[in-house]
PDB file of N, CA and C in Angstrom:
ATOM      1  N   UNK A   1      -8.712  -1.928  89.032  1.00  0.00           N
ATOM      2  CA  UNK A   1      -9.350  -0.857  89.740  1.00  0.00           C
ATOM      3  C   UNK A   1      -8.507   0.399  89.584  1.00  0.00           C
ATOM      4  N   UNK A   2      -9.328   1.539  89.404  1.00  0.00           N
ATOM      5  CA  UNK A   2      -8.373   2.763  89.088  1.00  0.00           C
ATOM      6  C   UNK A   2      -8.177   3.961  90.180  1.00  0.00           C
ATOM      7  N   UNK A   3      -7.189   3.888  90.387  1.00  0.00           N
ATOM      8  CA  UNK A   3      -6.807   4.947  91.744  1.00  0.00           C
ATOM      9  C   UNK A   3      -7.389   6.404  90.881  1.00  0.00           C
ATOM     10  N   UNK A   4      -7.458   7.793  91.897  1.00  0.00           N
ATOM     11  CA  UNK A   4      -7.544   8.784  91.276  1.00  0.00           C
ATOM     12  C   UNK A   4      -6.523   9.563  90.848  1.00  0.00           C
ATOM     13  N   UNK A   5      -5.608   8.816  90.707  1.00  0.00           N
ATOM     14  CA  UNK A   5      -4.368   9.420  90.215  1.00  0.00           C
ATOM     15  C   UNK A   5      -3.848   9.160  88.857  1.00  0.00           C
ATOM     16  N   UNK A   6      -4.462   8.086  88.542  1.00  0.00           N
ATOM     17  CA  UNK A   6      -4.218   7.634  87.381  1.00  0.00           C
ATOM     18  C   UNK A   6      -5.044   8.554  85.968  1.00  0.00           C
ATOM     19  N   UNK A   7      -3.755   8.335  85.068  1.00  0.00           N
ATOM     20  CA  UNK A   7      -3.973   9.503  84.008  1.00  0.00           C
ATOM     21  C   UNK A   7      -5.068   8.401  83.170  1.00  0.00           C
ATOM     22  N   UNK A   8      -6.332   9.630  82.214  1.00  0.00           N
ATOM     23  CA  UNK A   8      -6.409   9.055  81.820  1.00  0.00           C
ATOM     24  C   UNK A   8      -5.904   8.925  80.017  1.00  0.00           C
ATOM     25  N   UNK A   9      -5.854   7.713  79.551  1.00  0.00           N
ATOM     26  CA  UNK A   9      -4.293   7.939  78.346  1.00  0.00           C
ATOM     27  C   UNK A   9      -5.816   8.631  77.375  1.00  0.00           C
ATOM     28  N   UNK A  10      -6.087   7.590  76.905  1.00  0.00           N
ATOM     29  CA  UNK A  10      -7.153   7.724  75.870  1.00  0.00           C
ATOM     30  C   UNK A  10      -7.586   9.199  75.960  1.00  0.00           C
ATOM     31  N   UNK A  11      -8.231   9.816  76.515  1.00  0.00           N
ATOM     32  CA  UNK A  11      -8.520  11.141  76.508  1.00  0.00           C
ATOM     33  C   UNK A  11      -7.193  11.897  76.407  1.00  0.00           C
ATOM     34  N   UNK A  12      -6.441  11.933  76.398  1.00  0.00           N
ATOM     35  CA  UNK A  12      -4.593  13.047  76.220  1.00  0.00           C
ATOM     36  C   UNK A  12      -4.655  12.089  74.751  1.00  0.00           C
ATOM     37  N   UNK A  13      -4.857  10.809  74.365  1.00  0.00           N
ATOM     38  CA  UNK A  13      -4.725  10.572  73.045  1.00  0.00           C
ATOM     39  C   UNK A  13      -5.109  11.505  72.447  1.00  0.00           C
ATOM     40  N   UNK A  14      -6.835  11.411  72.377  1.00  0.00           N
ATOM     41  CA  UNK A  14      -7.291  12.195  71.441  1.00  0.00           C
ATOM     42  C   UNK A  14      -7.564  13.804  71.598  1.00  0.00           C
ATOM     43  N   UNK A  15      -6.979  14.476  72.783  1.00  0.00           N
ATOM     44  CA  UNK A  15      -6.933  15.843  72.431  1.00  0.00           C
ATOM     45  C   UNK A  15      -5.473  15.951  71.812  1.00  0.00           C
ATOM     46  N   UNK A  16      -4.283  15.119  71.998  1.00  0.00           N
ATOM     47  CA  UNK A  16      -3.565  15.398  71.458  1.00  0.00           C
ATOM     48  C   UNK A  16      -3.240  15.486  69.911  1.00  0.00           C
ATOM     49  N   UNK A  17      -3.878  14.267  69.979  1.00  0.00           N
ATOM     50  CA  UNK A  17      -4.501  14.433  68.029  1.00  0.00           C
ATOM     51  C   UNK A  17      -5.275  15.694  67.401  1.00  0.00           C
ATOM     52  N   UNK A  18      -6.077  15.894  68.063  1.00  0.00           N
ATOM     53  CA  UNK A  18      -7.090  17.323  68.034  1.00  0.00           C
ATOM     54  C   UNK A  18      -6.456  18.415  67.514  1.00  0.00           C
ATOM     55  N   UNK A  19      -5.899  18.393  69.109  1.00  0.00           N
ATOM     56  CA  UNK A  19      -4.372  19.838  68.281  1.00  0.00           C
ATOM     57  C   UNK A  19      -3.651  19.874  67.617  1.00  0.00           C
ATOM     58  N   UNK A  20      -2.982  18.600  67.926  1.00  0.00           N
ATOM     59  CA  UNK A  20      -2.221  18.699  66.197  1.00  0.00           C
ATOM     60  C   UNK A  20      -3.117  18.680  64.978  1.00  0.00           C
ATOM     61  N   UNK A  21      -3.895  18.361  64.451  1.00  0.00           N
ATOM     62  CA  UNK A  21      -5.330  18.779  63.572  1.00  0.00           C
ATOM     63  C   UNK A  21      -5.376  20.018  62.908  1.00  0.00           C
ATOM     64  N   UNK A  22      -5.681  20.694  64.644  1.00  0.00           N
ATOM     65  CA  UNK A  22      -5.996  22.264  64.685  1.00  0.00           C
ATOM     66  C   UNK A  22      -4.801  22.717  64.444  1.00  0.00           C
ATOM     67  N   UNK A  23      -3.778  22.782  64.593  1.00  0.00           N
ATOM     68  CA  UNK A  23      -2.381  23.515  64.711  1.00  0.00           C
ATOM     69  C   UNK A  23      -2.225  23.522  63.236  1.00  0.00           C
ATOM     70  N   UNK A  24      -2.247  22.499  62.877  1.00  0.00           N
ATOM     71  CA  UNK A  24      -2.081  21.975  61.394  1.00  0.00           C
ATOM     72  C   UNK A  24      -3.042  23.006  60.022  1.00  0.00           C
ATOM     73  N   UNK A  25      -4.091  23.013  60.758  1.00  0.00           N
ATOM     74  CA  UNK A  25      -5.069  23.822  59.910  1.00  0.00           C
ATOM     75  C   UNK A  25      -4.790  25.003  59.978  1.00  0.00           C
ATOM     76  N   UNK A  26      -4.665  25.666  61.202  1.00  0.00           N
ATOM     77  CA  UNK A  26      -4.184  26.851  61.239  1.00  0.00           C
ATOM     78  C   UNK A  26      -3.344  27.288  60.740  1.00  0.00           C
ATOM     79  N   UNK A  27      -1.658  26.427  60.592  1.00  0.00           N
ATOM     80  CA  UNK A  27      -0.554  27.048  59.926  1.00  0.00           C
ATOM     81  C   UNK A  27      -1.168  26.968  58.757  1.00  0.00           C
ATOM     82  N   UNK A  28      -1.700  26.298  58.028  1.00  0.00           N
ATOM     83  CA  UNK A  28      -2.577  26.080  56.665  1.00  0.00           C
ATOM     84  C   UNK A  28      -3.496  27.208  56.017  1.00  0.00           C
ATOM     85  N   UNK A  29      -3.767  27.487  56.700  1.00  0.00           N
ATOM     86  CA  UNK A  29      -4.976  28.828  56.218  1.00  0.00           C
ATOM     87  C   UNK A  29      -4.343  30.098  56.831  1.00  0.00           C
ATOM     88  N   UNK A  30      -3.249  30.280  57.721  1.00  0.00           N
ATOM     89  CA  UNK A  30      -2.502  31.613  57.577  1.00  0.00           C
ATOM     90  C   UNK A  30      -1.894  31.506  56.277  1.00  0.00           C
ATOM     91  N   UNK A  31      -1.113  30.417  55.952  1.00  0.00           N
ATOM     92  CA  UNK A  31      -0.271  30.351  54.869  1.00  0.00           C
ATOM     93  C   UNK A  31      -1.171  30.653  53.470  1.00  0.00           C
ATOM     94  N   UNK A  32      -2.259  30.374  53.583  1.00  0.00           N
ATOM     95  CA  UNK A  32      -3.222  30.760  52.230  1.00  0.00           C
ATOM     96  C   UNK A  32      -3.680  32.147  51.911  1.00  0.00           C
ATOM     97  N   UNK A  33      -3.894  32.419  53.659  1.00  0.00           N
ATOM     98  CA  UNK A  33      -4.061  34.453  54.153  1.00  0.00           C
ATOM     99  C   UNK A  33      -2.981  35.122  53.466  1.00  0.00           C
ATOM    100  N   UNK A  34      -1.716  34.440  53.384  1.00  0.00           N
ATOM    101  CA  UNK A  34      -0.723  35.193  53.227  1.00  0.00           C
ATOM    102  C   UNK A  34      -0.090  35.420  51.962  1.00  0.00           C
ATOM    103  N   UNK A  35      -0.754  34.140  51.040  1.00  0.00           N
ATOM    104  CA  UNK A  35      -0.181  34.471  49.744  1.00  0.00           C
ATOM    105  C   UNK A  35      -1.391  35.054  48.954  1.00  0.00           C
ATOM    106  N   UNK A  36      -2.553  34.818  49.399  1.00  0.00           N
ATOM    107  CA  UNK A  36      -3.517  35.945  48.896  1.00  0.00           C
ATOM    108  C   UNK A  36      -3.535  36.944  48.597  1.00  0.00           C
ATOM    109  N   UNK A  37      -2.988  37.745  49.790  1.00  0.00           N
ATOM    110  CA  UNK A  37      -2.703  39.118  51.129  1.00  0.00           C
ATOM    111  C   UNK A  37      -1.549  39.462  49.510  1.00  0.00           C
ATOM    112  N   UNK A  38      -0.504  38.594  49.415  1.00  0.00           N
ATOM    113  CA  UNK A  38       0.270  39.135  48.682  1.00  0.00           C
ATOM    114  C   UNK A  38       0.371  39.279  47.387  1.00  0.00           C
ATOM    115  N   UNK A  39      -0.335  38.360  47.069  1.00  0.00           N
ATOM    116  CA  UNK A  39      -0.577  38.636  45.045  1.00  0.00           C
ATOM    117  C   UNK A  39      -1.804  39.751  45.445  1.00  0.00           C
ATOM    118  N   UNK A  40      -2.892  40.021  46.016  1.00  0.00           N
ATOM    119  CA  UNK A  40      -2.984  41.252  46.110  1.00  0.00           C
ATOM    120  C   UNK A  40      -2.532  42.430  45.850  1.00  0.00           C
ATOM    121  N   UNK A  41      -1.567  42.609  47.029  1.00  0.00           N
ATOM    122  CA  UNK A  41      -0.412  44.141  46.991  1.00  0.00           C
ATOM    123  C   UNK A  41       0.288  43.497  45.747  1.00  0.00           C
ATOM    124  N   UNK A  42       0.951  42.697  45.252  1.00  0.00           N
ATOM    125  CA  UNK A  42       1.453  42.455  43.466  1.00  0.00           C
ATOM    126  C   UNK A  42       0.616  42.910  42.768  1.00  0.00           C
ATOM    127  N   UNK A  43      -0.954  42.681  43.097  1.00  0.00           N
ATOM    128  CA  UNK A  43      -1.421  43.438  41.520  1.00  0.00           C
ATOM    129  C   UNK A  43      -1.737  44.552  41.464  1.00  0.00           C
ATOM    130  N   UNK A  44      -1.931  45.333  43.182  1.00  0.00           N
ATOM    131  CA  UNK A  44      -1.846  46.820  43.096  1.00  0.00           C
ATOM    132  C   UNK A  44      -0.854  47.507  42.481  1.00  0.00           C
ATOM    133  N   UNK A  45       0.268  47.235  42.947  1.00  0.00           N
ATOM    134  CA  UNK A  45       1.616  47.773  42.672  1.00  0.00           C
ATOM    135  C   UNK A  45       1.931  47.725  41.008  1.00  0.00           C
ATOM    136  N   UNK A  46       1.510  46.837  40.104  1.00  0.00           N
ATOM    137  CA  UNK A  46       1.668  46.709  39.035  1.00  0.00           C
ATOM    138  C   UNK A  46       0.716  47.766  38.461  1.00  0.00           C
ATOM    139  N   UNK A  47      -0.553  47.533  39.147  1.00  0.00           N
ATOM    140  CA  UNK A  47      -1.469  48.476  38.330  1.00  0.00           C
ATOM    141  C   UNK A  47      -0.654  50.019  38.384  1.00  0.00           C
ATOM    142  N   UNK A  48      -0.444  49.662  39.876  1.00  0.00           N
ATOM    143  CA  UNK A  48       0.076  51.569  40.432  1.00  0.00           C
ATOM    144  C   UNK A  48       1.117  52.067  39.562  1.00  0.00           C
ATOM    145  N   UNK A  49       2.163  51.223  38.885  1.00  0.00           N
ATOM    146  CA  UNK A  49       2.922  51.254  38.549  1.00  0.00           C
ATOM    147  C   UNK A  49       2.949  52.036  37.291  1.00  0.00           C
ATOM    148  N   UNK A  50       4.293  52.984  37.265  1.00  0.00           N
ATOM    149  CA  UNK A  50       4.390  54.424  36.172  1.00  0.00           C
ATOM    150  C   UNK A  50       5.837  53.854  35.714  1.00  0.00           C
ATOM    151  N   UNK A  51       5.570  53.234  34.122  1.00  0.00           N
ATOM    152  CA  UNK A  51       7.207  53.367  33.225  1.00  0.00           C
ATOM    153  C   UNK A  51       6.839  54.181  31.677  1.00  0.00           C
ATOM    154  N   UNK A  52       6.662  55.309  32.626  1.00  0.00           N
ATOM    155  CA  UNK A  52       7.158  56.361  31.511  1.00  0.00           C
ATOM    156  C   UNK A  52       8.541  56.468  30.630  1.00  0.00           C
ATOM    157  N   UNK A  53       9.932  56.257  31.326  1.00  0.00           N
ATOM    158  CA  UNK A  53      10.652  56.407  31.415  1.00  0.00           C
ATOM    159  C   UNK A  53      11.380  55.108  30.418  1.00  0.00           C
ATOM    160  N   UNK A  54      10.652  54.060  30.836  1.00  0.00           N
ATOM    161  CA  UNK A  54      11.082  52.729  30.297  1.00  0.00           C
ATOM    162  C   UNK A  54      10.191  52.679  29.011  1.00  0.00           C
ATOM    163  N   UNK A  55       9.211  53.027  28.933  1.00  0.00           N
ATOM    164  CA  UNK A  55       8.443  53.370  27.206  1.00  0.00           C
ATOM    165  C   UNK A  55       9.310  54.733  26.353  1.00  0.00           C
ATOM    166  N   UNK A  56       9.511  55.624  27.326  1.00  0.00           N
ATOM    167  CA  UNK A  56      10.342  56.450  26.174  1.00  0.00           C
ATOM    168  C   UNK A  56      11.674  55.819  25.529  1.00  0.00           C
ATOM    169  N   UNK A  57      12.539  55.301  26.628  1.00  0.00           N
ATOM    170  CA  UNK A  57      13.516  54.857  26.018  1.00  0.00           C
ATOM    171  C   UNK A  57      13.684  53.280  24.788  1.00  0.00           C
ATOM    172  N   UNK A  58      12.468  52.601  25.079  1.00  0.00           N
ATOM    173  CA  UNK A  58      11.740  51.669  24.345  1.00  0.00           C
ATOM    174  C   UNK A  58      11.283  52.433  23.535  1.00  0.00           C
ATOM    175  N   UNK A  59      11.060  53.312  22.847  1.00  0.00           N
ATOM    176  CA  UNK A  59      10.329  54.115  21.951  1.00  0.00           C
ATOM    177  C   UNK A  59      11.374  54.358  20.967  1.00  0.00           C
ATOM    178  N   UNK A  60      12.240  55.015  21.909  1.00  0.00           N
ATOM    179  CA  UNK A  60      13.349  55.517  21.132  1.00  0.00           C
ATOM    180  C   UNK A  60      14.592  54.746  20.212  1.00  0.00           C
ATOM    181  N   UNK A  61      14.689  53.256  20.949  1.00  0.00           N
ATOM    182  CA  UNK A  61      14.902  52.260  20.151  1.00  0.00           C
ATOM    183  C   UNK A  61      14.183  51.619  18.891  1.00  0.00           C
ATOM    184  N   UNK A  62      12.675  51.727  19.344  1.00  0.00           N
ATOM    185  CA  UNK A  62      12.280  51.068  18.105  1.00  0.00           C
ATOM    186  C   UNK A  62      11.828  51.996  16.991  1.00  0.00           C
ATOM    187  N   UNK A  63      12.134  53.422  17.220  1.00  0.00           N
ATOM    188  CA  UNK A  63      12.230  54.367  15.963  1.00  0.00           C
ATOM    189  C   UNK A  63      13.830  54.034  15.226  1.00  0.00           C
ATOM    190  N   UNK A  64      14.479  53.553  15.929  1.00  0.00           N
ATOM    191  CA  UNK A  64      16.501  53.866  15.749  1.00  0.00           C
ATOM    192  C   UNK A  64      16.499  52.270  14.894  1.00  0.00           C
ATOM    193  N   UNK A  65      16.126  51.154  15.397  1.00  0.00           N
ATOM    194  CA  UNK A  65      15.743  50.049  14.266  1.00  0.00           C
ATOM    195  C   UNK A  65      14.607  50.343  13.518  1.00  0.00           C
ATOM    196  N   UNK A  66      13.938  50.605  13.300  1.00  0.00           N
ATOM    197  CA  UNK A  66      12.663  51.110  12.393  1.00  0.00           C
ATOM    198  C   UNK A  66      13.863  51.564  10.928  1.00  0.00           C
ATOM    199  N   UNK A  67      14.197  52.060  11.375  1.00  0.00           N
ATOM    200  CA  UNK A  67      15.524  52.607  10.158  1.00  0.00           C
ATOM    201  C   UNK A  67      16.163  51.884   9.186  1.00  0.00           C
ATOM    202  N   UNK A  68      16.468  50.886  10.039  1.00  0.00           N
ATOM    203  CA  UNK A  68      16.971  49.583   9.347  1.00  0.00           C
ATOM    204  C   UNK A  68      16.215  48.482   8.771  1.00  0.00           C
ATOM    205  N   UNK A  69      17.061  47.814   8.098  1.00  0.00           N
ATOM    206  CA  UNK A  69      16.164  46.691   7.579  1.00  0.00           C
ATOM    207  C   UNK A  69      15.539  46.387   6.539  1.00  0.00           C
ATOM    208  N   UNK A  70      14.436  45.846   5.961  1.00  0.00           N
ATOM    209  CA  UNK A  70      13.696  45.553   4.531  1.00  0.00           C
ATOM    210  C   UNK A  70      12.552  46.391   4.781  1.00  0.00           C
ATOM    211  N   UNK A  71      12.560  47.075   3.539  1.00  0.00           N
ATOM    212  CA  UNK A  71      11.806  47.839   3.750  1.00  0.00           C
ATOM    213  C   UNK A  71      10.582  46.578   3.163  1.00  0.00           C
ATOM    214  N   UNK A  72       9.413  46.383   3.452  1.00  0.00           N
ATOM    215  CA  UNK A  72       8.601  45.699   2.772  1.00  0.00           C
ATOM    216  C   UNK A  72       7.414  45.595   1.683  1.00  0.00           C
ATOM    217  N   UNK A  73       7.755  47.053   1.455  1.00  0.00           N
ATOM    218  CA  UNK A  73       7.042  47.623   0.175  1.00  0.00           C
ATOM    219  C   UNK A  73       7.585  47.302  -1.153  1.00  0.00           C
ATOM    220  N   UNK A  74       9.319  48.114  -0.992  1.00  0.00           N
ATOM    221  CA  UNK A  74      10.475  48.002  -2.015  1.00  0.00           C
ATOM    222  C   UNK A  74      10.822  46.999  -1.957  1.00  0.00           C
ATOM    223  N   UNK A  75      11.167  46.139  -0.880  1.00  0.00           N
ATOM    224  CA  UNK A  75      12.046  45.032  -0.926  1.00  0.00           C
ATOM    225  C   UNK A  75      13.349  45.521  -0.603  1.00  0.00           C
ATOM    226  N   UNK A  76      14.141  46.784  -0.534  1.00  0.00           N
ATOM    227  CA  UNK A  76      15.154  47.076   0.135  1.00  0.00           C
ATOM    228  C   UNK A  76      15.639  47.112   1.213  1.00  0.00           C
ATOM    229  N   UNK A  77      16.922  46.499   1.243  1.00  0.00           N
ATOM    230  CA  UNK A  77      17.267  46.959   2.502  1.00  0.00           C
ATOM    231  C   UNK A  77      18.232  48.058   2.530  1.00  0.00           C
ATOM    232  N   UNK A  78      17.760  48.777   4.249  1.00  0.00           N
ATOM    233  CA  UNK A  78      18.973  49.485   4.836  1.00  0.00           C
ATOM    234  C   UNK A  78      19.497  49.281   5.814  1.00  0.00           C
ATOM    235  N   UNK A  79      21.161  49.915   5.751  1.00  0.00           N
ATOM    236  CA  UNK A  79      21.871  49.516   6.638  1.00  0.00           C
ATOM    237  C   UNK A  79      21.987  50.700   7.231  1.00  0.00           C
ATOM    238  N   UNK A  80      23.099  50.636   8.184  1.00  0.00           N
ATOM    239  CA  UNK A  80      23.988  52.022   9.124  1.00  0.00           C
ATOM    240  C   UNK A  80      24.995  52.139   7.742  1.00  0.00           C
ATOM    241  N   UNK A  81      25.557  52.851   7.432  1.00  0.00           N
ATOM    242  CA  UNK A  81      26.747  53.132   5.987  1.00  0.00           C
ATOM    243  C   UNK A  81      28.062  52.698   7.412  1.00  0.00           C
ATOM    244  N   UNK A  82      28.027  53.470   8.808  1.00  0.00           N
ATOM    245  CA  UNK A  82      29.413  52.731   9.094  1.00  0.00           C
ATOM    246  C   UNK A  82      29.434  51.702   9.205  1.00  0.00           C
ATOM    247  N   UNK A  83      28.601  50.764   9.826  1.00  0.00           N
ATOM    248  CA  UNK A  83      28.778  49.279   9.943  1.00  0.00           C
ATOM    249  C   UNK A  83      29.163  48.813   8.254  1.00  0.00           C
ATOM    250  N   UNK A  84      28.685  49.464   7.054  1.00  0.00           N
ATOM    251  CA  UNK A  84      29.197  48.796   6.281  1.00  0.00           C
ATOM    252  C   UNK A  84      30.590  48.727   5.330  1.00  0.00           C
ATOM    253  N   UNK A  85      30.410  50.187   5.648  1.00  0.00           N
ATOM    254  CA  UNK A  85      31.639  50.928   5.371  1.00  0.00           C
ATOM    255  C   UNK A  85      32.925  49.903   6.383  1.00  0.00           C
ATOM    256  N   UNK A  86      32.706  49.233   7.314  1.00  0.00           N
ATOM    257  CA  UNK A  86      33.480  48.813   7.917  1.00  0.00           C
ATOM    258  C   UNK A  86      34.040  47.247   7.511  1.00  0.00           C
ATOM    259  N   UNK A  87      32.626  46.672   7.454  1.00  0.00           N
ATOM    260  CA  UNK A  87      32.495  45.531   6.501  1.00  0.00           C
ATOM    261  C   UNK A  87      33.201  45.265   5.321  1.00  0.00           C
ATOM    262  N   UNK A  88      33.142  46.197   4.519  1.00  0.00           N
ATOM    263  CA  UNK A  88      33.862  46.571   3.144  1.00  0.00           C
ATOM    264  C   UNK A  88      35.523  46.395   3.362  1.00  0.00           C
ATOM    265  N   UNK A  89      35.740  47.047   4.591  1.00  0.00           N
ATOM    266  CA  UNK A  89      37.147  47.643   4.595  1.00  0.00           C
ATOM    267  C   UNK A  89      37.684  46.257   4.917  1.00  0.00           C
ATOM    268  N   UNK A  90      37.033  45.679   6.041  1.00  0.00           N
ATOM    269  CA  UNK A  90      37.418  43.970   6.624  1.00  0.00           C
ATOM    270  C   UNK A  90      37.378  43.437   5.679  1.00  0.00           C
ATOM    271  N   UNK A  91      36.842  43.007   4.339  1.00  0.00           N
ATOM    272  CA  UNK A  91      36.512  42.101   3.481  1.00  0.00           C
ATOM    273  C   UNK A  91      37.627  42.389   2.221  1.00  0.00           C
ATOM    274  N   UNK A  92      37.852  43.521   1.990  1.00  0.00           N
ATOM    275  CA  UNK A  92      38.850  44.162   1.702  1.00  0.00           C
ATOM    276  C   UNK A  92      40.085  43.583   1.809  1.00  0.00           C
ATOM    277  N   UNK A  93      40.616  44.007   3.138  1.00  0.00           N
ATOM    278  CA  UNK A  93      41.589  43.435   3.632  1.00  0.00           C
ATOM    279  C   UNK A  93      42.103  42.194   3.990  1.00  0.00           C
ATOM    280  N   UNK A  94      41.088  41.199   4.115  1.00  0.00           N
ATOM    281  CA  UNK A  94      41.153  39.824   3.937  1.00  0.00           C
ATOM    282  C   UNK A  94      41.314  39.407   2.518  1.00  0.00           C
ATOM    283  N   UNK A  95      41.026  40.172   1.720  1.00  0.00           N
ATOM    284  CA  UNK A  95      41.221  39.986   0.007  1.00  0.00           C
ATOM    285  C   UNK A  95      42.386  40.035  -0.105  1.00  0.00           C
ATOM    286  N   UNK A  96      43.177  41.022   0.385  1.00  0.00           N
ATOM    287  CA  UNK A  96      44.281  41.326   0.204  1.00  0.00           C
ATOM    288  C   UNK A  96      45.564  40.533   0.400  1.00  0.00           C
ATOM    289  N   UNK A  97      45.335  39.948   2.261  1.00  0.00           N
ATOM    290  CA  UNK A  97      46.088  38.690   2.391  1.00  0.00           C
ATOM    291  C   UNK A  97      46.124  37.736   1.909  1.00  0.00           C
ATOM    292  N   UNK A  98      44.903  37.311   1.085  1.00  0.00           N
ATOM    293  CA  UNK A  98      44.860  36.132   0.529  1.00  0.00           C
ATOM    294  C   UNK A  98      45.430  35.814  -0.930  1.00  0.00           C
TER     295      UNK A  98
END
């Protein structure tokens, strides 16, 4: 026989399950809000994004190697004359000791 004081379990079972459920879902779908939310503002910011600065100086490198190298018409190559001029002198001088 049940006094009115007595809890009842079964019902605190299953709301307690409930909420944890719900709690569960919730941290779940903020966490999905949030990485959405943020590759969002990532792809604004990329779009927004100005490298003038980083193409000129990228520019300016690949005119400065453009210089060098096989040419692929001739088949020649060019160098820098100091790097080889330097080469020479090292190769040189190892001739010498030997």
């Amino acid at each position: 026989m049940a006094a009115y004081d007595d809890l009842n379990v079964k019902r605190i079972a299953v709301i307690s399950v409930i909420s944890i459920l719900v709690t569960a879902v919730t941290v779940l779908a903020v966490q999905v809000l949030y990485f959405a939310m943020a590759d969002i503002v990532d792809t604004r910011k990329v779009q927004a994004a100005s490298y003038s600065r980083q193409n000129t100086v990228l520019s300016e490198q690949s005119a400065e190697i453009s210089r060098y190298g096989v040419d692929p018409e001739t088949g020649n190559v060019t160098v820098p004359v100091e790097e080889t001029m330097k080469k020479m002198v090292a190769e040189a001088h190892s001739h010498d000791e030997a």
